[in-house]
Each structure stands twice: as C-alpha cells, then as structure tokens.
Protein backbone atom coordinates (compact mmCIF):
# COMPACT_ATOMS: atom_id res chain seq x y z
CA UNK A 1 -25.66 -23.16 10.22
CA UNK A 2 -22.95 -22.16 7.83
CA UNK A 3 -19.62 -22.09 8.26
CA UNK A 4 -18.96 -18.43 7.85
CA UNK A 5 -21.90 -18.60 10.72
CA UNK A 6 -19.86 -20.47 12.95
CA UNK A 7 -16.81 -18.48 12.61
CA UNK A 8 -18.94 -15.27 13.90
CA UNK A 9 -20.41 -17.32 16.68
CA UNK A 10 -17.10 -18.27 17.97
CA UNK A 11 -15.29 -15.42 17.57
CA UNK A 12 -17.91 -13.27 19.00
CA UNK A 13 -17.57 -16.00 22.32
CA UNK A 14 -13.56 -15.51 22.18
CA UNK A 15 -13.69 -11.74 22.14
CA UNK A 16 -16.77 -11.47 25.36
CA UNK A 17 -13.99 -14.07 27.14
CA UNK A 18 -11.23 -12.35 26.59
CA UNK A 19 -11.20 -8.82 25.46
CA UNK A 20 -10.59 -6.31 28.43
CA UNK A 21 -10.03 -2.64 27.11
CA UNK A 22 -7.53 -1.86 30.27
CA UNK A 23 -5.32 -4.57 28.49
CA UNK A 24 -2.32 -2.33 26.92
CA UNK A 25 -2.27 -2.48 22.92
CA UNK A 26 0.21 -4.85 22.71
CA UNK A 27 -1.23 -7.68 25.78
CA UNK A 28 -4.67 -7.50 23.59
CA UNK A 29 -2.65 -7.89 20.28
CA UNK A 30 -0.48 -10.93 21.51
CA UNK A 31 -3.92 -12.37 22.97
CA UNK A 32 -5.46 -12.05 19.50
CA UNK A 33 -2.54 -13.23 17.98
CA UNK A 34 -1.88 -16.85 20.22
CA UNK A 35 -5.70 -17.57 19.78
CA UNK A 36 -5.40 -17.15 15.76
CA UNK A 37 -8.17 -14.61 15.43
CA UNK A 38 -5.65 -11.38 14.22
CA UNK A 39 -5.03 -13.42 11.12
CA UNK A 40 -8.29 -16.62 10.59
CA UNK A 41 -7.08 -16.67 6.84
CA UNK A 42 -3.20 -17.43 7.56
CA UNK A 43 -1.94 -21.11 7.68
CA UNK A 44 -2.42 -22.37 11.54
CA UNK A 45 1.34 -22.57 11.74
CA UNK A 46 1.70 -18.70 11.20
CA UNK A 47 -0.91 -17.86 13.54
CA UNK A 48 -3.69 -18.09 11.96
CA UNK A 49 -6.82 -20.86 11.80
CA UNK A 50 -6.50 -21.68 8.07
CA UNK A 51 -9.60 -20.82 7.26
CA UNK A 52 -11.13 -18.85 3.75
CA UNK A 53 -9.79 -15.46 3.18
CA UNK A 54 -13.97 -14.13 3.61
CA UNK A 55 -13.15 -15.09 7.61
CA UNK A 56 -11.25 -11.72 8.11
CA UNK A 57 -14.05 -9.71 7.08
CA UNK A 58 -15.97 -11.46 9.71
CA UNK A 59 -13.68 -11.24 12.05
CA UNK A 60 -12.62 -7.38 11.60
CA UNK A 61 -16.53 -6.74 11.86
CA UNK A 62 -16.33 -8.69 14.97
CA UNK A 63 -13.67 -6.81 16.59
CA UNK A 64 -15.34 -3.75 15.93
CA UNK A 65 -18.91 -4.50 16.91
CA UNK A 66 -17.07 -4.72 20.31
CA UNK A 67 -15.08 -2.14 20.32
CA UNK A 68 -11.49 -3.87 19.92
CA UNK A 69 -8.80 -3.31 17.98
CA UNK A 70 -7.21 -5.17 15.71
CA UNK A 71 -4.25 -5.82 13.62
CA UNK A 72 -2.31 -2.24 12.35
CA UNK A 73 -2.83 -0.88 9.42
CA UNK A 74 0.19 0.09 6.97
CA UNK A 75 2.40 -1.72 5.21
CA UNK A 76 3.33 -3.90 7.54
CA UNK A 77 0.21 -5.69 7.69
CA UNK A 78 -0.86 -5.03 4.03
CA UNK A 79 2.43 -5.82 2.21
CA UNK A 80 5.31 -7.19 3.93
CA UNK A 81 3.62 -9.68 6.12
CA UNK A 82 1.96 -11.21 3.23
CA UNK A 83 4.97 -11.40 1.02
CA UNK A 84 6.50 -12.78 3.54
CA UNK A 85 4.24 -15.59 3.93
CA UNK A 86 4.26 -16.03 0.51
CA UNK A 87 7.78 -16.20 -0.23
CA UNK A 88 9.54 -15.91 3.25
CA UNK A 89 11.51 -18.59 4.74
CA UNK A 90 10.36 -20.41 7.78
CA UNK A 91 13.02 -18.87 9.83
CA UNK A 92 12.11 -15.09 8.58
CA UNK A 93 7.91 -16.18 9.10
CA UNK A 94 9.15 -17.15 12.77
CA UNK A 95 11.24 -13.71 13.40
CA UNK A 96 9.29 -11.25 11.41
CA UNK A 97 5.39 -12.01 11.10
CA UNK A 98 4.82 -12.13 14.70
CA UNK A 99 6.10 -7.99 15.31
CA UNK A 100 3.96 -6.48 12.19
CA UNK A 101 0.95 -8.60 13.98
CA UNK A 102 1.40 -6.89 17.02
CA UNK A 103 2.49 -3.51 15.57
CA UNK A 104 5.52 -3.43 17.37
CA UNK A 105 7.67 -3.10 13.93
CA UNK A 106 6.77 -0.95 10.83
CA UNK A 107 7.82 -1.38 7.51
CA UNK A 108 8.56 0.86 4.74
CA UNK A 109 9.08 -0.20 0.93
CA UNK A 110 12.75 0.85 -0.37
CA UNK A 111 11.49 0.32 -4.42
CA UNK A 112 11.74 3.28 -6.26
CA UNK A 113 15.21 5.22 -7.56
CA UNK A 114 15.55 8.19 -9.12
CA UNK A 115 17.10 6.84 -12.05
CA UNK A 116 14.57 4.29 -12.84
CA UNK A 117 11.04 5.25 -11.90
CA UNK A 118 8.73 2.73 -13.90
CA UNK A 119 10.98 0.69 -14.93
CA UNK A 120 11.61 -0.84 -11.27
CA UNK A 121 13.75 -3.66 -12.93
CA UNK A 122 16.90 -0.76 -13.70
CA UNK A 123 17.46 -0.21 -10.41
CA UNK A 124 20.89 0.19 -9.43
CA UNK A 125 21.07 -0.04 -5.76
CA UNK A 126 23.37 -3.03 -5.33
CA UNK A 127 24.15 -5.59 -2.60
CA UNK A 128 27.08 -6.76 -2.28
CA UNK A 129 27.66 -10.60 0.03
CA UNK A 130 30.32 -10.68 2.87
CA UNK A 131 30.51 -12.96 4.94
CA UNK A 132 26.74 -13.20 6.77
CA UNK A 133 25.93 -10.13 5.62
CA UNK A 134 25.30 -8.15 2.73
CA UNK A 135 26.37 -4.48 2.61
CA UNK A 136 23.95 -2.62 0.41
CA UNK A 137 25.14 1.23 -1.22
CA UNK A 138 21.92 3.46 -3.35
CA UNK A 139 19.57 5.46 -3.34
CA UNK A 140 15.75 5.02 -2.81
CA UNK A 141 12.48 7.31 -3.24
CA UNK A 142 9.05 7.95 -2.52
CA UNK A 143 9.27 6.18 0.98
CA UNK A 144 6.31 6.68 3.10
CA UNK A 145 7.02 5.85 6.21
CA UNK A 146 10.46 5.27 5.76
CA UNK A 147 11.15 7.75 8.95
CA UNK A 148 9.99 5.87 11.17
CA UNK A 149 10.20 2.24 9.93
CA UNK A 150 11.81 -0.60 11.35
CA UNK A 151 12.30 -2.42 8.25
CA UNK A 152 12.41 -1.98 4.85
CA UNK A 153 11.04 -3.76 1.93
CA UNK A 154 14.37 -3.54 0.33
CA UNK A 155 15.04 -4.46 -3.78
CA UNK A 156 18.88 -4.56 -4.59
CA UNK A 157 20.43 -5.42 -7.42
CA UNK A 158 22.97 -8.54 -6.66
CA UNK A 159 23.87 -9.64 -10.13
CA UNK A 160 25.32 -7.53 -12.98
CA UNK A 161 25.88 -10.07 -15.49
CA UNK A 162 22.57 -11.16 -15.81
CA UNK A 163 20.12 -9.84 -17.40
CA UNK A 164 17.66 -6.92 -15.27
CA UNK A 165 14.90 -9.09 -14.01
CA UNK A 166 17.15 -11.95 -13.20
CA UNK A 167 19.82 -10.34 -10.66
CA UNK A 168 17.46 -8.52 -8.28
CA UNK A 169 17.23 -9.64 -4.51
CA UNK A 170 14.63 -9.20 -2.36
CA UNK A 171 15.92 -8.13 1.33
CA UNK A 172 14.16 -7.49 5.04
CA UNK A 173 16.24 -4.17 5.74
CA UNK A 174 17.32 -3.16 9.43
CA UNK A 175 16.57 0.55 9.19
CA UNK A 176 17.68 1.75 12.52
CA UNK A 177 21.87 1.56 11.82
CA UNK A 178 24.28 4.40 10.92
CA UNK A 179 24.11 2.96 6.89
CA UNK A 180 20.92 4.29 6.47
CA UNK A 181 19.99 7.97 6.17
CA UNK A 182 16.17 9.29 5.80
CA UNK A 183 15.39 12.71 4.07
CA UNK A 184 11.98 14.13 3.86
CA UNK A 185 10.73 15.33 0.25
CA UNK A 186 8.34 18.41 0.08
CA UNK A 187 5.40 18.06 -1.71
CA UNK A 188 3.82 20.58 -3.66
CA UNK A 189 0.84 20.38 -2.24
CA UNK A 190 2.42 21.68 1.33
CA UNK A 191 3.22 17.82 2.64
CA UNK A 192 5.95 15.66 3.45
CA UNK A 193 4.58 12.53 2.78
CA UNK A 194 7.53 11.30 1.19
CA UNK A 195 11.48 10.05 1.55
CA UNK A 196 14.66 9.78 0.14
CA UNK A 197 16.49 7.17 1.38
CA UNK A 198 20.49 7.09 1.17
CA UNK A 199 22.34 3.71 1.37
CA UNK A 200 25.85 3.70 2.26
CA UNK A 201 27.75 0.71 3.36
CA UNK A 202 24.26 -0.67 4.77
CA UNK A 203 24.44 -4.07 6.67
CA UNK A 204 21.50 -6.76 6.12
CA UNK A 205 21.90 -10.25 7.49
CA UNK A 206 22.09 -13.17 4.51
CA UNK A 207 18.87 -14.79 6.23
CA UNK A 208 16.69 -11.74 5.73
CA UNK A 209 17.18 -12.63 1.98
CA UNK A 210 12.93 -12.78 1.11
CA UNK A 211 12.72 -15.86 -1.38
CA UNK A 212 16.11 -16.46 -3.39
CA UNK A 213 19.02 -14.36 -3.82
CA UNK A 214 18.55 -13.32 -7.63
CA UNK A 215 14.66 -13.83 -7.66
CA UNK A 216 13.79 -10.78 -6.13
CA UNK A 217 11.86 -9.74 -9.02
CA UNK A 218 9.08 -12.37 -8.55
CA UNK A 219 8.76 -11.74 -4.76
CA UNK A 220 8.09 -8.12 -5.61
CA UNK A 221 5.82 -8.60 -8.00
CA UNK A 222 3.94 -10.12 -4.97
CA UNK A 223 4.51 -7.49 -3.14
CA UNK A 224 3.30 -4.80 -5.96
CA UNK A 225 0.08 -6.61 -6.40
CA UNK A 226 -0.39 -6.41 -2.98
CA UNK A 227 0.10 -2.91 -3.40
CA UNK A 228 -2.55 -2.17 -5.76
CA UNK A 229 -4.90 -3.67 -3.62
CA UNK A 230 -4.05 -2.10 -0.50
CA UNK A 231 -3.67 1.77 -2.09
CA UNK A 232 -8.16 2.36 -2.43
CA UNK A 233 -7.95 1.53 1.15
CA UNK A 234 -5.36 4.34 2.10
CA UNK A 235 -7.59 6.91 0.08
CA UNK A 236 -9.84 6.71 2.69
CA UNK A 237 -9.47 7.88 5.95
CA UNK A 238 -9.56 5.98 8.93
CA UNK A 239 -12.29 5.20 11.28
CA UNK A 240 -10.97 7.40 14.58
CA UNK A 241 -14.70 6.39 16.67
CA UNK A 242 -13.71 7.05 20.32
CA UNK A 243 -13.69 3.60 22.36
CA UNK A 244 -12.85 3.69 26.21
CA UNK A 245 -10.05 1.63 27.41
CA UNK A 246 -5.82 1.96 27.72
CA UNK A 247 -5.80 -0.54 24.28
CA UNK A 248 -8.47 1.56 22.01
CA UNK A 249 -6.28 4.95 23.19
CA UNK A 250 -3.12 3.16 22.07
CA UNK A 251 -5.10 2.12 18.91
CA UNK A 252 -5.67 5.22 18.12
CA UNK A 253 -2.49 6.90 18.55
CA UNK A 254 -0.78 4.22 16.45
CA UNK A 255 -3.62 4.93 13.82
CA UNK A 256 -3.08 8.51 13.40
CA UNK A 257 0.82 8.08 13.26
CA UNK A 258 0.61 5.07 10.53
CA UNK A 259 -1.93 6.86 8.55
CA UNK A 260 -0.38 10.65 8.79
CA UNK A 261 1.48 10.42 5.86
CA UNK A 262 -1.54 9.59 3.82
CA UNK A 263 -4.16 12.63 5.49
CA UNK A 264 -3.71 14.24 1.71
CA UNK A 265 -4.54 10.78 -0.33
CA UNK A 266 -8.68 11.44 -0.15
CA UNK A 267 -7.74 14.87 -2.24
CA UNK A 268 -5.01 12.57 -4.47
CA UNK A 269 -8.30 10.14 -5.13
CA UNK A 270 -10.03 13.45 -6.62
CA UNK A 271 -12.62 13.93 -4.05
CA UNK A 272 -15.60 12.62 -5.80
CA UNK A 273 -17.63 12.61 -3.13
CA UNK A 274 -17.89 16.28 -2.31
CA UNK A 275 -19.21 17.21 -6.52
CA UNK A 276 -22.93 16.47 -5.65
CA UNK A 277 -22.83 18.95 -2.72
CA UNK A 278 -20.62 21.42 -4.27
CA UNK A 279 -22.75 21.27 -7.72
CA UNK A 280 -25.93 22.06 -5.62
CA UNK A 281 -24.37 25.26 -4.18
CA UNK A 282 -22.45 26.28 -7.17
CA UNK A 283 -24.27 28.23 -9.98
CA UNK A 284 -22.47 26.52 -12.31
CA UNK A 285 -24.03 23.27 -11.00
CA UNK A 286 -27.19 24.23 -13.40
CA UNK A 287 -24.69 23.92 -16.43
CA UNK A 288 -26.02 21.20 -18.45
CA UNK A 289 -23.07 20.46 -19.78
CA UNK A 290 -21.08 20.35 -17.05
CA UNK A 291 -23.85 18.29 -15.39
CA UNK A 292 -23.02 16.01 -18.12
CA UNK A 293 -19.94 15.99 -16.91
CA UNK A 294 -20.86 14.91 -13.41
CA UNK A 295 -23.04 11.79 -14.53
CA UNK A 296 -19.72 10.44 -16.38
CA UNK A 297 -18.08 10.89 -13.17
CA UNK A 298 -19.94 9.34 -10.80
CA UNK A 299 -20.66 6.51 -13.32
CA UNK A 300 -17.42 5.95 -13.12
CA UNK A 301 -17.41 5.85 -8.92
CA UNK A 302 -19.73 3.39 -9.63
CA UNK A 303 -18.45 1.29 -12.34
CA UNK A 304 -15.27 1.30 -10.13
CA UNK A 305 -17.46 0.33 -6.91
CA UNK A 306 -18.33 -2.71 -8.69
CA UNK A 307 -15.10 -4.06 -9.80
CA UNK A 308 -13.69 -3.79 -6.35
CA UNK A 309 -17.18 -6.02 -5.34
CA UNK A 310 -15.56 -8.54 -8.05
CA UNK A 311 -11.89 -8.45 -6.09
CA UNK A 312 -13.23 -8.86 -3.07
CA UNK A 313 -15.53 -11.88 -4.05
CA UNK A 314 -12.69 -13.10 -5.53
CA UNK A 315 -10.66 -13.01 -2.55
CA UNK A 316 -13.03 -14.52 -0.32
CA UNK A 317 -13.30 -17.89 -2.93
CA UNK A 318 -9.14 -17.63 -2.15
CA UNK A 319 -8.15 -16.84 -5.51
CA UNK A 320 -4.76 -15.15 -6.07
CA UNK A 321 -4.75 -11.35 -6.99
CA UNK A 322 -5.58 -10.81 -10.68
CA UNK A 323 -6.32 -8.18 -13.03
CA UNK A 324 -8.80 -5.84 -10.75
CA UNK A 325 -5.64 -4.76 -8.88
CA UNK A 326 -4.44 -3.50 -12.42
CA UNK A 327 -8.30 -2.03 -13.51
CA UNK A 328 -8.55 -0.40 -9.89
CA UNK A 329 -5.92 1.47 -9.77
CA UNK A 330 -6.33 2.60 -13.62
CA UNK A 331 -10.24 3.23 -12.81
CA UNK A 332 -8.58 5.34 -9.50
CA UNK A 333 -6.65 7.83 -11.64
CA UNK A 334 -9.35 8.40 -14.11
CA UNK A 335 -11.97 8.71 -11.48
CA UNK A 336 -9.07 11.30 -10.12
CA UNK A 337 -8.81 13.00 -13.48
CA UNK A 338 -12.61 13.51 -14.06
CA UNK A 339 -13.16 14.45 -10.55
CA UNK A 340 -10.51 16.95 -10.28
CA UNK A 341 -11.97 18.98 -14.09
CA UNK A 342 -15.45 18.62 -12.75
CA UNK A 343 -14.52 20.78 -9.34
CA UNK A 344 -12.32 23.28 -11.68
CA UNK A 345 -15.58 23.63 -14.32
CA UNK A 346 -18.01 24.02 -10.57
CA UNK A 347 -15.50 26.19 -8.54
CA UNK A 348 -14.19 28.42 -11.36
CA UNK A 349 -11.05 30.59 -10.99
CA UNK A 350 -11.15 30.47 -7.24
CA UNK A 351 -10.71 26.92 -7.30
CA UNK A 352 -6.59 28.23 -7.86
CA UNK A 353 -7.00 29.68 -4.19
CA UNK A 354 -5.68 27.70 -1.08
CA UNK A 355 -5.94 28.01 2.32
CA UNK A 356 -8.90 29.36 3.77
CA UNK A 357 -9.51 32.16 0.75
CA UNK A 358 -10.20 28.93 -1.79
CA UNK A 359 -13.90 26.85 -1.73
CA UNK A 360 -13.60 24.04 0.71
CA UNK A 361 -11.53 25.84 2.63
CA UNK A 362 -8.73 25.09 -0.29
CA UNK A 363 -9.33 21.49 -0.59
CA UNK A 364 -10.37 21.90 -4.15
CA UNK A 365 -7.10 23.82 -4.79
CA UNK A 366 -5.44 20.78 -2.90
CA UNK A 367 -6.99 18.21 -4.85
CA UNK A 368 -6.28 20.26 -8.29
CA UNK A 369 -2.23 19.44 -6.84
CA UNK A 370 -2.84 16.30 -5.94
CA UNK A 371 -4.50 14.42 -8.12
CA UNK A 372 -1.38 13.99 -10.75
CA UNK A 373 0.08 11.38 -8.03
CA UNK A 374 -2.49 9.16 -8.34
CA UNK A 375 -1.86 8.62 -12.06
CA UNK A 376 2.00 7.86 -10.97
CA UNK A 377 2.29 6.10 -7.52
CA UNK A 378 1.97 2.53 -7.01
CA UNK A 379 3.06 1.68 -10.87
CA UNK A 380 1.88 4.31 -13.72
CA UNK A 381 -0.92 4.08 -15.40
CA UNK A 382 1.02 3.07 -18.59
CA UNK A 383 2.63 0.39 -16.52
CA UNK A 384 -1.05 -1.16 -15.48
CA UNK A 385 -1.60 -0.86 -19.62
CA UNK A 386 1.12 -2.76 -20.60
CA UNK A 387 -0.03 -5.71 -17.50
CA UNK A 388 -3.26 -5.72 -18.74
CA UNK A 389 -2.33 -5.94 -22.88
CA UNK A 390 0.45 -8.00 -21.75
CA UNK A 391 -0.67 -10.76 -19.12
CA UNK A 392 -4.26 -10.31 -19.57
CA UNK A 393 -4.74 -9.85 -23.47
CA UNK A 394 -2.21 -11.68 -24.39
CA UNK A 395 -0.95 -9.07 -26.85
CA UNK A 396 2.66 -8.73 -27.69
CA UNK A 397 5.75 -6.94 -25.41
CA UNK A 398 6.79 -3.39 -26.08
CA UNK A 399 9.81 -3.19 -28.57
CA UNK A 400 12.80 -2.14 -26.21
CA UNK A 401 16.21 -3.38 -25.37
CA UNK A 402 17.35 -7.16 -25.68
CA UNK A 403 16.03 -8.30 -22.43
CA UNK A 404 18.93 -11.36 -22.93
CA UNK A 405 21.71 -8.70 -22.43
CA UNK A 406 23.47 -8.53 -19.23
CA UNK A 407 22.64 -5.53 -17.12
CA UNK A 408 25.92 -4.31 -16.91
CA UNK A 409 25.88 -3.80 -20.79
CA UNK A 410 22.32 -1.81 -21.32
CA UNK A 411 22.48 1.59 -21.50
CA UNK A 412 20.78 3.33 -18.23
CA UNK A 413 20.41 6.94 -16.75
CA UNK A 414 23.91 7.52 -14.46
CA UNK A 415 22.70 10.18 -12.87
C-alpha cells in the first residue's frame, strides 16, 4: 500500500470516529485542528502531521466525501497563515495560526497605495517604534475584505535612509482600534469589492513584526507568490452543496461571507466557459473567422489547464513556488482578454447592455467591465514580465533609478 494510500485510510477512520455534523463550526474545526488533519502538510509542531504537501488534496477530498468542512477559505488560510509559517516567529505561529485554522480571525492584505501601485517597494505608509509598539500613519488600497478583517497583512515603510527594498517591515495589524478607518470603493462594474484603508496614529505590537524589522520586502514576496497561486482559485465560485448538520450551515454562511467580495471574479476571468454555448445560439457563431477566434481561445484554457497540472505536481513533490505562479496569472489575463473580444464579436452591440436587457442577462456586459482587473490585480502583467525576464531568463534589470540611493532622496508621487 502506498503512502498517500495510508493517509486516505486513516483519515477516512478519523473523520467516521469523530465527525458529528451537530458539532458547531468551530468544536469540528478545533477537533480537526488537535488531531493534525486541517493542515497534514504543516510541521507537527504547528498542527499539522508533516507529511508531503499532495496529503491535503487527500485530505480535502476526504472531508468532503463525508460531508465535513474544512479549513476557511480566504486569505487567511491562503496567505497569511503560510507566510507566517514561513517567516513568523514562534511566538506569532503560537498566537496567530491557530484562529485563521479555525476561522475565528480573517485577514485582509494592507499592500497597495495610491501613490505607488506596481511598484509596491515606494510605498510610503510608515511605522514609526515606541516603546512596544509601533504607531503606523498611510494610506492603503484595493483591500478585499478589509471590512471585516481582523488583521491585516500590513507593509510599512520603517527606514528612510535606506534604500526602498531594504526599509520595509512586514506587520500582523490589529484592525478593530479607532487608528484604523475602512472605506468602500465602487466599482464600475456595480460592486464594492474593494477598500481604502486610512492609517492614523495606528498601534501594532513590536512582536507582530512578521520576519525582521527592515526585511519586510522578502516576507512579502512570500506572501505575493502565494498570491498568484491562490487568485485561479477565487475565479471560481465556491462549492455551496447543501450538507445537514449545525457545522455544514455555519460552513456555509462563513463561505458566502468570505467569498462575497469575489461573486464578480468568474466575469473578471473572462467567462470562457459560457463561448461554446453562446457561439451555438448566436448567428455569428457560424463566422469562420470568429470561430477562429474561439479555437485560439480555448487553446489557451487549455494550454493554461496544463501549466496549473505542472504547479500542482510541483507542489505535491514540496517544491517552493516558481515561475507558474508568474505564467498563470499572465495566461489568466490573456485568457481574459481573448475571452472577453470573442463574446463582443458573438453578442454584437447588445453585448453594451446590462441588466436584464443585455445577453446573459448582462453578464457579457459585466465581463466586458471586468475583465481589465484581471490584467492589474495581484501584480500587473508587466510586473509578471519583468519576474519572468528577470529571475527566470536571466536577462538584465530595467534601467530606472539608483536602487543604492536612500529612499528619502528618490523622487516619488506626493500625492
């Protein structure tokens, strides 16, 4: 028997011993948790079983076989809690990791500022130590979730005279204190996805410092390939099968609050899925050209089917994230792109129409608004370019500013 066989065997004995659906959400969490099943892949001293990453597929299919939930979704689960275990401190994996397991604290990632979208490395929120604390003053953007977060994955700049890279500090943010105000930002495809967040005289403890004050910028790069990996996931939407029990109905109230923000993100990924069916019905759909058109497309679902096959496998033999997460994402926005002109070429001028005068209902008019976010969010597509010529190719740096100059001397947006 293999090994990957005895991990199903025994957790499929642990769940028929222990799972009971009248448990409440969080009794059936901290049960998973304690025996090491919510997490197989973590190290056993951070409640997991240390075993290969391909156990949590097992697992999760496991779990739902039965009918049990498992851990949140989010990005608690998908990027905090393993940047923490990755670059936390012992004393931040013992207060933090065991809350986003159980989904009694959500995160939020405090990254972005208006005056320095792509380049994440000019930010100019700053942190500022006194005493045990740290009292933080900026601005952040594009927070989902950020309303209703616990914490925040907070980047602050701590060092001026250093130069960008080098005085960024990476900080678990308390978000429920008077220092921290939430806005919503209106989309234009109708949602409000989105936050502002406003910083003033914020207070964050000097051990929720993630990794080392003034190394920030390598604990978010954790962080942001964790990112790229998690985004394919949020385009789809999640499974909401109805299961009997108090801890499924909790489940799935907690699912449809974590994952509200992202109902839009299927139309953001383009939609490729509804061309064959829409081509059939459509006149147009006898275009040969624009059937041309919708080969290259879905040879490109497929192309980018296949690369994610190559991430995964790589995961499960425990390797580190590599280039996929950069070719994803890039394959994402072009599959977006494609998908997006193919549905304008099939739907015509109605396609302009929302609501329930456009086709779809107006989800191709959604996705036509939509789909520009995917090229942007979670690190442009220029951004993956320059990883991949950089880091991959090995080809040289774009020209730009001495990168040996102190931040406080470079020449930024003020605002």
């Amino acid at each position: 028997m293999s090994t990957l066989d005895d991990v199903r065997l025994e957790v499929r004995r642990w769940i028929e011993a222990n799972w009971d659906p009248e448990l409440s959400l969080r009794e059936w969490r901290t049960r998973l948790l304690e025996s090491g099943w919510a997490c197989p892949s973590w190290p056993v001293q951070w409640y997991g079983r240390g075993l290969p990453v391909v156990a949590d597929g097992v697992v999760a299919d496991e779990l739902a076989a039965r009918g049990a939930p498992g851990t949140p979704g989010g990005g608690g689960m998908g990027l905090a809690a393993p940047t923490i275990l990755e670059h936390g401190s012992d004393d931040l994996r013992r207060r933090l990791l065991r809350p986003v397991i159980t989904g009694e604290d959500m995160w939020c990632q405090l990254f972005s500022e208006p005056g320095s979208g792509s380049d994440l490395a000019g930010l100019t929120t700053r942190a500022e130590r006194d005493g045990d604390e740290w009292v933080v003053n900026g601005q952040k953007v594009w927070n989902t979730s950020a309303h209703h977060a616990d914490f925040g994955m907070l980047l602050a700049r701590t060092d001026w005279d250093v130069p960008k890279h080098a005085g960024i500090t990476y900080f678990a943010l308390p978000m429920h204190q008077a220092g921290v105000e939430v806005r919503p930002l209106r989309q234009m495809n109708g949602y409000a996805s989105f936050n502002e967040v406003f910083l003033t005289d914020a207070r964050v403890p000097a051990a929720n410092v993630i990794g080392a004050v003034n190394s920030g910028w390598t604990v978010a790069l954790a962080t942001l390939a964790h990112e790229r990996r998690l985004a394919p996931q949020l385009a789809r939407r999640p499974k909401t099968a109805v299961a009997e029990g108090r801890a499924n109905t909790e489940a799935l109230a907690e699912a449809e609050d974590v994952f509200r923000p992202y109902v839009w993100y299927p139309q953001r990924a383009g939609r490729a899925d509804l061309v064959p069916d829409l081509a059939r019905s459509s006149p147009r759909g006898r275009d040969p050209v624009i059937r041309q058109e919708i080969a290259k497309l879905l040879s490109l679902v497929r192309v980018s089917q296949w690369t994610a096959q190559r991430a995964g496998a790589a995961r499960a033999l425990g390797r580190p994230p590599g280039p996929e997460g950069s070719l994803a994402k890039l394959h994402s926005s072009a599959i977006a792109r494609a998908s997006a002109a193919v549905h304008t070429r099939l739907a015509g001028p109605a396609a302009m129409l929302s609501g329930s005068d456009g086709p779809l209902n107006g989800i191709i008019a959604e996705i036509l608004v939509s789909v520009p976010g995917a090229s942007i969010a979670g690190g442009t597509d220029e951004i993956q370019h320059n990883i991949l010529g950089e880091r991959i190719l090995g080809l040289p740096k774009d020209p730009g500013i001495d990168p040996h100059l102190p931040f406080r001397s470079i020449p930024r947006n003020t605002r």
